[in-house]
Protein backbone atom coordinates (compact mmCIF):
# COMPACT_ATOMS: atom_id res chain seq x y z
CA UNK A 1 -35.33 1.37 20.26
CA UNK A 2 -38.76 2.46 20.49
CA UNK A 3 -40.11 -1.21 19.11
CA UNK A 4 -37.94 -2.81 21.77
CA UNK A 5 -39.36 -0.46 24.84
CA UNK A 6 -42.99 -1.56 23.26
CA UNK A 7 -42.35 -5.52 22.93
CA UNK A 8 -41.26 -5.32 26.79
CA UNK A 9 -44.17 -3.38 28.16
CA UNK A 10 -46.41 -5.58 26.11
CA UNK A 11 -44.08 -8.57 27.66
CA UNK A 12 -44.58 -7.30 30.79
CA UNK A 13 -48.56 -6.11 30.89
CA UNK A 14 -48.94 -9.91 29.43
CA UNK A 15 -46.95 -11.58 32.20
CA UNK A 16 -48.93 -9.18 34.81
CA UNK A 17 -52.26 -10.54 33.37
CA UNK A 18 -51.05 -13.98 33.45
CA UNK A 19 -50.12 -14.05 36.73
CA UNK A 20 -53.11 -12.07 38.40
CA UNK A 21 -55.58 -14.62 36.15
CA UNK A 22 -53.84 -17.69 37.63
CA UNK A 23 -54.14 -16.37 41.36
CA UNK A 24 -57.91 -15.17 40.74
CA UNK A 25 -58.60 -18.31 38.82
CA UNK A 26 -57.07 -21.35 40.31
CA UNK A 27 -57.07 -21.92 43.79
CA UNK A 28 -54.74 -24.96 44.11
CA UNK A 29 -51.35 -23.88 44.38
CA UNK A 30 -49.42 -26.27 42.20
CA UNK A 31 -51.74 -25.71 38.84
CA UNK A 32 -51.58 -21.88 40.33
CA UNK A 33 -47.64 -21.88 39.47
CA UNK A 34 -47.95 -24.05 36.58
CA UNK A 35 -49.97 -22.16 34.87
CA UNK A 36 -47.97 -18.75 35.82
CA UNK A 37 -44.68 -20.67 34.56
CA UNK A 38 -46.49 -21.20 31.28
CA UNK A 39 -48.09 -17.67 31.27
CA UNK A 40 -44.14 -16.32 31.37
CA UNK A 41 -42.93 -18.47 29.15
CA UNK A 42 -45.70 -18.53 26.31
CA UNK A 43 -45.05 -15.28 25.07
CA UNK A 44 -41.16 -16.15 24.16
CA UNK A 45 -42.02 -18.97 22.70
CA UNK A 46 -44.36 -17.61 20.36
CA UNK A 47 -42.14 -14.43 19.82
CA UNK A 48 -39.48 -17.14 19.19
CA UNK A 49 -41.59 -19.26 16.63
CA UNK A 50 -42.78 -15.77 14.81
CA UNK A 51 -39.30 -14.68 13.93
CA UNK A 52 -38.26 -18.05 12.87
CA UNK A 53 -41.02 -18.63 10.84
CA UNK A 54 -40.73 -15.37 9.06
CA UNK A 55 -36.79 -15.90 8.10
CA UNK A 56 -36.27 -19.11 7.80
CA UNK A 57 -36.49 -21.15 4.13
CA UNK A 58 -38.76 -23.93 4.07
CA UNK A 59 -38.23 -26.63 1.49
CA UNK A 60 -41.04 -26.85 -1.14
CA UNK A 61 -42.10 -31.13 -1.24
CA UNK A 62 -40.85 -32.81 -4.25
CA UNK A 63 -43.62 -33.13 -6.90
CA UNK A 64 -45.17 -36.43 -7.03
CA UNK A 65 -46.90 -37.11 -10.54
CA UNK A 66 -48.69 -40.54 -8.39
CA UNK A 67 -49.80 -38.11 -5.44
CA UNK A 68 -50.77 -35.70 -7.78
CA UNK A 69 -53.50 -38.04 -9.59
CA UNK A 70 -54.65 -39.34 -6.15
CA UNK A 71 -55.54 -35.57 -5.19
CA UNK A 72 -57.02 -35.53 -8.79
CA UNK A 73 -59.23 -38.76 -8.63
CA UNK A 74 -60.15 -37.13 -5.35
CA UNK A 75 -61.13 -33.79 -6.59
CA UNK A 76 -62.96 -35.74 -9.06
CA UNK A 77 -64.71 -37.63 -6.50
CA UNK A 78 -65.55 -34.55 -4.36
CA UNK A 79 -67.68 -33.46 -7.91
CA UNK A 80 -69.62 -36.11 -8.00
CA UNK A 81 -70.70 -36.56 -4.99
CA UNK A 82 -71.11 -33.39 -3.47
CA UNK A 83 -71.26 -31.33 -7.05
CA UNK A 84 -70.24 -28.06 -8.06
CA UNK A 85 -67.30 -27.33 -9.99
CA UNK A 86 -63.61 -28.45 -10.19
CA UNK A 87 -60.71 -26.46 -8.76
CA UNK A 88 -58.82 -25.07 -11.72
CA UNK A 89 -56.28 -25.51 -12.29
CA UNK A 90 -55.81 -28.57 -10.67
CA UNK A 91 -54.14 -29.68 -7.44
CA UNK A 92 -51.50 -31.45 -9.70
CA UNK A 93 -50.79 -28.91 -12.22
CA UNK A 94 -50.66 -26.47 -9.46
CA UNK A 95 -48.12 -28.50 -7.59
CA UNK A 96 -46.33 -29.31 -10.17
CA UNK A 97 -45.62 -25.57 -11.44
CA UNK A 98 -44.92 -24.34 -8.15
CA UNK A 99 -42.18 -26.99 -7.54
CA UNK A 100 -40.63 -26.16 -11.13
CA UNK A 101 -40.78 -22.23 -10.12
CA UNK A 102 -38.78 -23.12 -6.77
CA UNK A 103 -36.49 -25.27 -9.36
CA UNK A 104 -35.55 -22.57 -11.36
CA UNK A 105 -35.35 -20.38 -8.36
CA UNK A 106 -32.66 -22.94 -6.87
CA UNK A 107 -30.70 -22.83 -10.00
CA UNK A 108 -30.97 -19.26 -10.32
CA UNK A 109 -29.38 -18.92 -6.64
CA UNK A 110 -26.97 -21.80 -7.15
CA UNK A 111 -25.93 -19.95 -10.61
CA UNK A 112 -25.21 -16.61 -8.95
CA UNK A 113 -23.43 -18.52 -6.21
CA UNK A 114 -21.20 -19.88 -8.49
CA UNK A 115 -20.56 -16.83 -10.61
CA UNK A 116 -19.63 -14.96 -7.06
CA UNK A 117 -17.42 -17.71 -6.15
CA UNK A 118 -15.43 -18.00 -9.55
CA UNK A 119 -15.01 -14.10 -9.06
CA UNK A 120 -13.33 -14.41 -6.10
CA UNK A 121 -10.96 -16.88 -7.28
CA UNK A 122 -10.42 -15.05 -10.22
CA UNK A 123 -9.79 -11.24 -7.91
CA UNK A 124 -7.23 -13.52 -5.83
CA UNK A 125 -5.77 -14.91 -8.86
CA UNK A 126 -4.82 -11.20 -10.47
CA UNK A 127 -3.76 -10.12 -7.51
CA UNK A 128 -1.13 -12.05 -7.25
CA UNK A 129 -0.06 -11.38 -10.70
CA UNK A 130 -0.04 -8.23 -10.56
């Protein structure tokens, strides 16, 4: 509750800044409300995009062995003309054992799905025998 009391004095000390910058800064009135209407609705928005970013899943991209030796020939590239040394491991090998890692991850969910499902079919099934 305490958070909560905190996010809306923040809200509000934020909207109170927002408002008295606009009408200090701006002295044509449509741009003056504008920007206010902005100013009040920035901070949902971006409260908004935090906590979806933070729990929502985001697909990992599909590995792509062609891709993956373009960003190769280009690391290579990058070497010789501006020197120094090679990422290791490389941009391909890195790709390609993060995307198996979220594989086995998906089949490691999908697995435990099942296993819960089949469980409940099996609890209903013994209950009516019994």
């Amino acid at each position: 509750m305490v958070f909560l009391k905190l996010l809306i004095v923040a809200y509000l000390v934020v909207e109170i800044l927002a408002v008295v910058m606009a009408l200090a800064a701006i002295q044509l009135k449509p741009f003056r409300a504008m920007f206010i209407v902005v100013g009040v609705i920035m901070p949902a928005i971006f409260l908004y995009a935090a906590v979806k970013s933070l729990f929502s899943k985001k697909q990992m991209p599909q590995f792509n062995a062609e891709i993956a030796r373009v960003e190769d020939d280009i690391e290579t590239e990058r070497v010789r003309l501006f020197g120094g040394d090679p990422t290791c491991p490389s941009f391909s090998n890195r790709w390609e054992r993060m995307y198996q890692a979220y594989l086995e991850k998906l089949v490691a969910s999908a697995a435990k799905t099942s296993e819960h499902l089949v469980s409940i079919g099996t609890r209903i099934h013994l209950g009516k025998a019994a």
